[in-house]
Protein backbone atom coordinates (compact mmCIF):
# COMPACT_ATOMS: atom_id res chain seq x y z
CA UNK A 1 81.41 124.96 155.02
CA UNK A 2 82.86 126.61 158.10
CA UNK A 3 81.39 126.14 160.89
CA UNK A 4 82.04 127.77 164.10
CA UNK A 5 80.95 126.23 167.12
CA UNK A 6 79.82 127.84 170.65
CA UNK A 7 78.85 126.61 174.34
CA UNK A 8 76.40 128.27 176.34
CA UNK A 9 75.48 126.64 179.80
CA UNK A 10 75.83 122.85 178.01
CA UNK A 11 73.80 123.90 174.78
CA UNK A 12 76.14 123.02 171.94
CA UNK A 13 75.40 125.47 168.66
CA UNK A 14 76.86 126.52 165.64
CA UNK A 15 77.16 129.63 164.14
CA UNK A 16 76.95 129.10 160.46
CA UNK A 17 79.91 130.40 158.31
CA UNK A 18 79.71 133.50 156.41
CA UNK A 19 81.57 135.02 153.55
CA UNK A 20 83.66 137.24 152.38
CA UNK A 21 86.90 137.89 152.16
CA UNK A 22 86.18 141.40 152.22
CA UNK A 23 89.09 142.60 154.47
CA UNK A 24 91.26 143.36 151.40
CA UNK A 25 88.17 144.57 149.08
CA UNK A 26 86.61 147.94 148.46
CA UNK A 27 89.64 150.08 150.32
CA UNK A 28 87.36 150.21 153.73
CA UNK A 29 91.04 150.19 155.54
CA UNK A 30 89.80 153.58 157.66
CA UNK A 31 93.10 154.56 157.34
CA UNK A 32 94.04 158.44 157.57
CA UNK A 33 92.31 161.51 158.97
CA UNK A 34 88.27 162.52 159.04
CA UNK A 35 87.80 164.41 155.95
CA UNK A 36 86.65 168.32 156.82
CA UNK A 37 83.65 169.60 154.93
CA UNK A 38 81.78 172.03 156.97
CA UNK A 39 78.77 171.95 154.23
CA UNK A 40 75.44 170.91 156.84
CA UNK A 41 74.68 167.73 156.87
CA UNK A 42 78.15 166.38 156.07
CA UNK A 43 79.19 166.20 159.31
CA UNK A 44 81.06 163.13 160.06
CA UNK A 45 79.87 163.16 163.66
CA UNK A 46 76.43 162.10 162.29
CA UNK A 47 77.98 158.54 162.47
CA UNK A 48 78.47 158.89 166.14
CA UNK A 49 74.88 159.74 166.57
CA UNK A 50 73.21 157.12 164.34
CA UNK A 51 72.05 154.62 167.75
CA UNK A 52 70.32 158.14 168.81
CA UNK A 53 68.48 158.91 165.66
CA UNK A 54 67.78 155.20 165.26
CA UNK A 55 66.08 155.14 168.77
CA UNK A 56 64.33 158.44 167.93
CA UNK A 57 62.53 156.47 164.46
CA UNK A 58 60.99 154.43 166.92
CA UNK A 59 61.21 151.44 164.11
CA UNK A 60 62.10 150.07 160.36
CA UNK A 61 62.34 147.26 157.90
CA UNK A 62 65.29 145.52 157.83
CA UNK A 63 67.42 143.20 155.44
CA UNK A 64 71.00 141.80 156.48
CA UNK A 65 73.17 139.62 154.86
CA UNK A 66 76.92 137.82 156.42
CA UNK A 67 79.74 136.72 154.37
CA UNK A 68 82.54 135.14 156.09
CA UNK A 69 85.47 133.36 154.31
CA UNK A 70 88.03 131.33 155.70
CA UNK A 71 90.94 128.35 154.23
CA UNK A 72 88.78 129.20 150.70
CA UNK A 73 85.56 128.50 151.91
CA UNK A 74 83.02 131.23 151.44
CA UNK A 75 79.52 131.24 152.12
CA UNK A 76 76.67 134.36 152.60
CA UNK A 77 73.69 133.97 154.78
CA UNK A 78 71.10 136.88 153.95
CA UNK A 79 68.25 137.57 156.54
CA UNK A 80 64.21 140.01 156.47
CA UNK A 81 62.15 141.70 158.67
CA UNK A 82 62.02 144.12 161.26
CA UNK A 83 62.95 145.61 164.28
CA UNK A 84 61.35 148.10 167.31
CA UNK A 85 64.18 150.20 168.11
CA UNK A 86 62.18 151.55 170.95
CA UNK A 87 62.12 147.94 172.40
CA UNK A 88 65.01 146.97 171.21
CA UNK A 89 63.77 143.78 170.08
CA UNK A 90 63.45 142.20 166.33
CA UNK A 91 62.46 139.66 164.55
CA UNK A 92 64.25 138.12 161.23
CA UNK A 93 63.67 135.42 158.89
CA UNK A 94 67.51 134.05 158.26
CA UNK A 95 67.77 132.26 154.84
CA UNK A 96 71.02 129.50 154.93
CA UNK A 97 73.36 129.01 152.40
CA UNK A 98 72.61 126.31 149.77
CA UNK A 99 75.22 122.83 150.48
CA UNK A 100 77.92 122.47 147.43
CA UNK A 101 75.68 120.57 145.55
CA UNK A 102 73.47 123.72 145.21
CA UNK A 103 70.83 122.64 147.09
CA UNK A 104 69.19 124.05 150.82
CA UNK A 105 68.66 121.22 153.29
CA UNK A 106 67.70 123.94 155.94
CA UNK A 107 64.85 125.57 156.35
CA UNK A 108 65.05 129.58 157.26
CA UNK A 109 65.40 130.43 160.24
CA UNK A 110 63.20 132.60 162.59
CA UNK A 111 65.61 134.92 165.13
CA UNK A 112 63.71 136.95 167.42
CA UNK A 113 66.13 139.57 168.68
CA UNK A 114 66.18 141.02 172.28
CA UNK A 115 68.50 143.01 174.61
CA UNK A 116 69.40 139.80 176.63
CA UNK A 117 69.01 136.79 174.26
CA UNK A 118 68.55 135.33 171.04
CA UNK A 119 65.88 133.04 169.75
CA UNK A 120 66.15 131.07 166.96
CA UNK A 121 63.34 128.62 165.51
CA UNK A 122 64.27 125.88 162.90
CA UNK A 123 68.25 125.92 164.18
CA UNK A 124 70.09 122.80 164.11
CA UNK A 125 69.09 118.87 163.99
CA UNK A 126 67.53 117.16 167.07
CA UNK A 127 65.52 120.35 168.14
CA UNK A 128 61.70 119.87 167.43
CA UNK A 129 59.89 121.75 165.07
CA UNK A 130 57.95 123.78 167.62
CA UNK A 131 60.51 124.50 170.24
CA UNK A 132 62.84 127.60 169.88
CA UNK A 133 66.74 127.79 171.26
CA UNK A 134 67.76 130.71 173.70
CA UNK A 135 71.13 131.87 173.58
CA UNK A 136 72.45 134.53 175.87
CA UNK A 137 73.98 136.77 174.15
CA UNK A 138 76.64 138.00 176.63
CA UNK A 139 77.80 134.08 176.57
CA UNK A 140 78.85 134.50 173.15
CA UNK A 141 82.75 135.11 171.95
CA UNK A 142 81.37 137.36 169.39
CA UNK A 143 78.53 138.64 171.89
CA UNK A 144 76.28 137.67 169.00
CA UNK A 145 77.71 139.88 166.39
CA UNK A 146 78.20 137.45 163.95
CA UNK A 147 77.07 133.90 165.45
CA UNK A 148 73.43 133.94 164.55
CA UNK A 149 74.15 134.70 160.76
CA UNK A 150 72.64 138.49 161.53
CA UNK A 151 74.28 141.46 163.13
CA UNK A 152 71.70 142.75 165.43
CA UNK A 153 70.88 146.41 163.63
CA UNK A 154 70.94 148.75 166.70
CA UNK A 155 73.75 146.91 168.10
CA UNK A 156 75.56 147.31 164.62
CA UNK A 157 74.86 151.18 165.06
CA UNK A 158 75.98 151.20 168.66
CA UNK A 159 79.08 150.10 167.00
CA UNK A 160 79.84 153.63 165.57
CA UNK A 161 79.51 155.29 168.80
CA UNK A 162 83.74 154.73 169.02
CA UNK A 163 83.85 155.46 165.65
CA UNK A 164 87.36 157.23 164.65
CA UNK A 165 89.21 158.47 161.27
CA UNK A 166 85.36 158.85 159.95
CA UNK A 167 85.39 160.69 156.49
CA UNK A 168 83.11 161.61 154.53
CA UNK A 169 83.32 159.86 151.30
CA UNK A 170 79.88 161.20 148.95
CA UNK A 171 76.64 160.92 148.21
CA UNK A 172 74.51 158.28 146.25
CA UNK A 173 71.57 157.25 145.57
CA UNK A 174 70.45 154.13 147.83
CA UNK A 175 67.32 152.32 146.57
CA UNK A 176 65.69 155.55 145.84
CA UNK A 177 66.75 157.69 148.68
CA UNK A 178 69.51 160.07 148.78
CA UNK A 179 72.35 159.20 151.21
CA UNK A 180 75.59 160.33 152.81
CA UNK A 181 78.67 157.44 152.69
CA UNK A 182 80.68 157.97 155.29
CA UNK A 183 83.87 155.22 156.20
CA UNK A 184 86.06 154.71 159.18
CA UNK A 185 87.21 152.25 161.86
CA UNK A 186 85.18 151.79 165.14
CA UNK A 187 86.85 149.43 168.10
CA UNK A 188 84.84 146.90 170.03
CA UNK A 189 86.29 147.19 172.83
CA UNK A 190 85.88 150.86 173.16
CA UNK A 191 82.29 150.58 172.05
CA UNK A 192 81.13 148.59 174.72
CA UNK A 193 82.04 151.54 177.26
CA UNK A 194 80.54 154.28 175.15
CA UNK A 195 77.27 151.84 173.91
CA UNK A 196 73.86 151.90 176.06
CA UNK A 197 73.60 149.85 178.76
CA UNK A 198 71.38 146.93 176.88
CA UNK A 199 74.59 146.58 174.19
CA UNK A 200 77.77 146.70 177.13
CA UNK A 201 77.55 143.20 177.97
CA UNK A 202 77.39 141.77 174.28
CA UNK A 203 79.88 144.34 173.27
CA UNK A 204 82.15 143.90 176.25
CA UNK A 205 82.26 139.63 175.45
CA UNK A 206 82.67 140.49 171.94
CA UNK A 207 86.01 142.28 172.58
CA UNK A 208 87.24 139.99 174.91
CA UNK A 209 86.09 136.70 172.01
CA UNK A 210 87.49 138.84 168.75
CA UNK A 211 91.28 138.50 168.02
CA UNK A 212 91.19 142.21 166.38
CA UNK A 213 89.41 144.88 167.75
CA UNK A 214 89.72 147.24 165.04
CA UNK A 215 86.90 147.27 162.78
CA UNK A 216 86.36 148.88 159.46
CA UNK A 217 82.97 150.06 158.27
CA UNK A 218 81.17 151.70 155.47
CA UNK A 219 77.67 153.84 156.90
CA UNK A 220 75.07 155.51 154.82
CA UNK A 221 72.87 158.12 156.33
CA UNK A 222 69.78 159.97 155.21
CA UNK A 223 69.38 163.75 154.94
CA UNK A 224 67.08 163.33 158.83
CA UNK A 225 70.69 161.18 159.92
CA UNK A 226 69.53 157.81 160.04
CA UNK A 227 71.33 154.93 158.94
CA UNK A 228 70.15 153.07 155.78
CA UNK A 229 72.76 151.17 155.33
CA UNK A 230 76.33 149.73 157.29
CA UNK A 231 78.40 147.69 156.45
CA UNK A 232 81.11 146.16 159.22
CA UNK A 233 84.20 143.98 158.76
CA UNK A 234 85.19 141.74 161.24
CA UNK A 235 88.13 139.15 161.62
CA UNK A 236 88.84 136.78 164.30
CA UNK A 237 90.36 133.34 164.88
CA UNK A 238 88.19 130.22 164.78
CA UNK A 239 90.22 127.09 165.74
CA UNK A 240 93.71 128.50 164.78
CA UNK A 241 91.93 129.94 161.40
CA UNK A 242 91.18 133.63 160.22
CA UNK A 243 88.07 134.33 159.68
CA UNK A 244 86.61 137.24 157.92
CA UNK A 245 83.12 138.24 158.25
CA UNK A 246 81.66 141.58 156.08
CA UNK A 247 77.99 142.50 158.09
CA UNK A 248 75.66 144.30 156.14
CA UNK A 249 72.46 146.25 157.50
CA UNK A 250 70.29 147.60 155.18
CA UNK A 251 67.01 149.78 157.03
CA UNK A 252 64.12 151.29 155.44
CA UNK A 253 60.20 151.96 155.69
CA UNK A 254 61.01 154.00 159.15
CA UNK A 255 57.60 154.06 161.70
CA UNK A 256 56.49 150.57 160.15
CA UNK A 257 55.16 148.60 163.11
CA UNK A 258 57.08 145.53 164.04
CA UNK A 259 55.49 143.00 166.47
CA UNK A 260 57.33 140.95 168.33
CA UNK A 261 56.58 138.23 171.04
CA UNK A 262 59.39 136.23 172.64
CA UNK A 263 58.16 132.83 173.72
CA UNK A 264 57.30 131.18 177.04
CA UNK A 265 59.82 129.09 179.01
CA UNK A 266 57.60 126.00 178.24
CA UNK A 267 59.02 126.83 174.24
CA UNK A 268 62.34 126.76 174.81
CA UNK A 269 64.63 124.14 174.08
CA UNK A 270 66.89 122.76 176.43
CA UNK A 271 68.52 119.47 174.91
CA UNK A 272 71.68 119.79 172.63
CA UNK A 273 71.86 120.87 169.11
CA UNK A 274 73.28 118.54 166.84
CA UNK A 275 76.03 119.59 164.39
């Protein structure tokens, strides 16, 4: 298993490999120009919008899951649960990989998602049961796109907002609700000037950490434009070692209410994960 490893202010933690090799699958190269269709609704500036509308739903269900793959190693981490758009804050329920002999040593993983940090109970050996580990997300190479096994979801639609070559591919049917597939390449680096102000930071460490900047994605959007589903393809160098990682967001039962709490300082963690 590949295992990437990060240092924030002494805490030592791993982000647990994911994956796909996914860059050279499904054609999602972005390549050429946006696709005109001037039938409503089939706009391929919707994509650029879909933080807005997101923010406008006020909240949703939501199910992720991570494939990276790297030197023939591939492993998927898939993650539940909700997030308050309004708040910006979400809370997820990360299932880890099974170990080669095909069974789970790890328990899930509880990430509590917020504009300046992650939380993360059950993560790594040596932490106690009840404690949680804060990692500042703007300390991150990746800016937390990929390290805690889940791509934030309004960060992941933030991505879009530097969205370019977007055409529109079709429509489908996506678990019962008629969408609108739309596929182009967005760029980190430009994102992080055009995001909101919670996502600059994240975004704007994430280009710097990323060897490529480019990334390809696949979005679905409803007939009100929000995003059911993305899908985002990221590569970057881990110890000499490319590393692909394919991000999916899947959102659904808009308006549902999502609580979450982040924990006192007294919670926290602030020994060193084991490997």
């Amino acid at each position: 298993m590949v295992v990437q490893q990060h240092r924030s202010r002494g805490v030592a933690f791993a982000a647990m490999a994911v994956a796909g090799a996914v860059a050279a699958a499904s054609g999602c190269s972005g390549s050429g120009g946006a696709m005109a269709d001037d039938r409503p609704g089939r706009d391929p500036g919707a994509v650029l919008r879909a933080a807005d509308v997101l923010l406008a739903s006020g909240s949703s269900k939501a199910r992720t899951s991570m494939e990276m793959a790297a030197g023939g190693t591939r492993v998927t981490i898939r993650g539940e649960g909700g997030y308050d758009f309004v708040r910006r804050m979400g809370r997820l329920r990360v299932v880890l990989p099974k170990d080669p002999a095909g069974t789970s040593g790890h328990r899930p993983i509880t990430e509590l998602l917020s504009p300046a940090a992650l939380y993360m109970k059950n993560r790594g050996a040596g932490v106690p049961i009840d404690k949680w580990v804060r990692v500042d997300s703007t300390t991150l190479d990746d800016g937390n796109l990929v390290t805690g096994g889940a791509t934030d979801p309004l960060t992941a639609a933030e991505l879009l907002r530097a969205a370019r070559n977007v055409a529109f591919i079709g429509e489908l049917d996506l678990a019962g609700i008629r969408v609108r597939h739309y596929r182009g390449v967005t760029h980190i680096g430009r994102a992080a000037v055009s995001a909101a102000p919670y996502a600059r930071e994240a975004l704007a460490a994430a280009a710097k950490g990323f060897g490529e900047n480019a990334v390809p994605f696949d979005a679905y959007l409803d007939e009100a434009g929000r995003l059911r589903k993305v899908r985002h393809q990221f590569s970057y160098v881990n110890q000499g070692q490319l590393v692909d990682v394919a991000s999916t967001t899947l959102l659904y039962a808009f308006g549902v209410a999502v609580s979450v709490t982040l924990p006192p300082s007294d919670d926290i963690f602030a020994g060193e994960i084991k490997a």
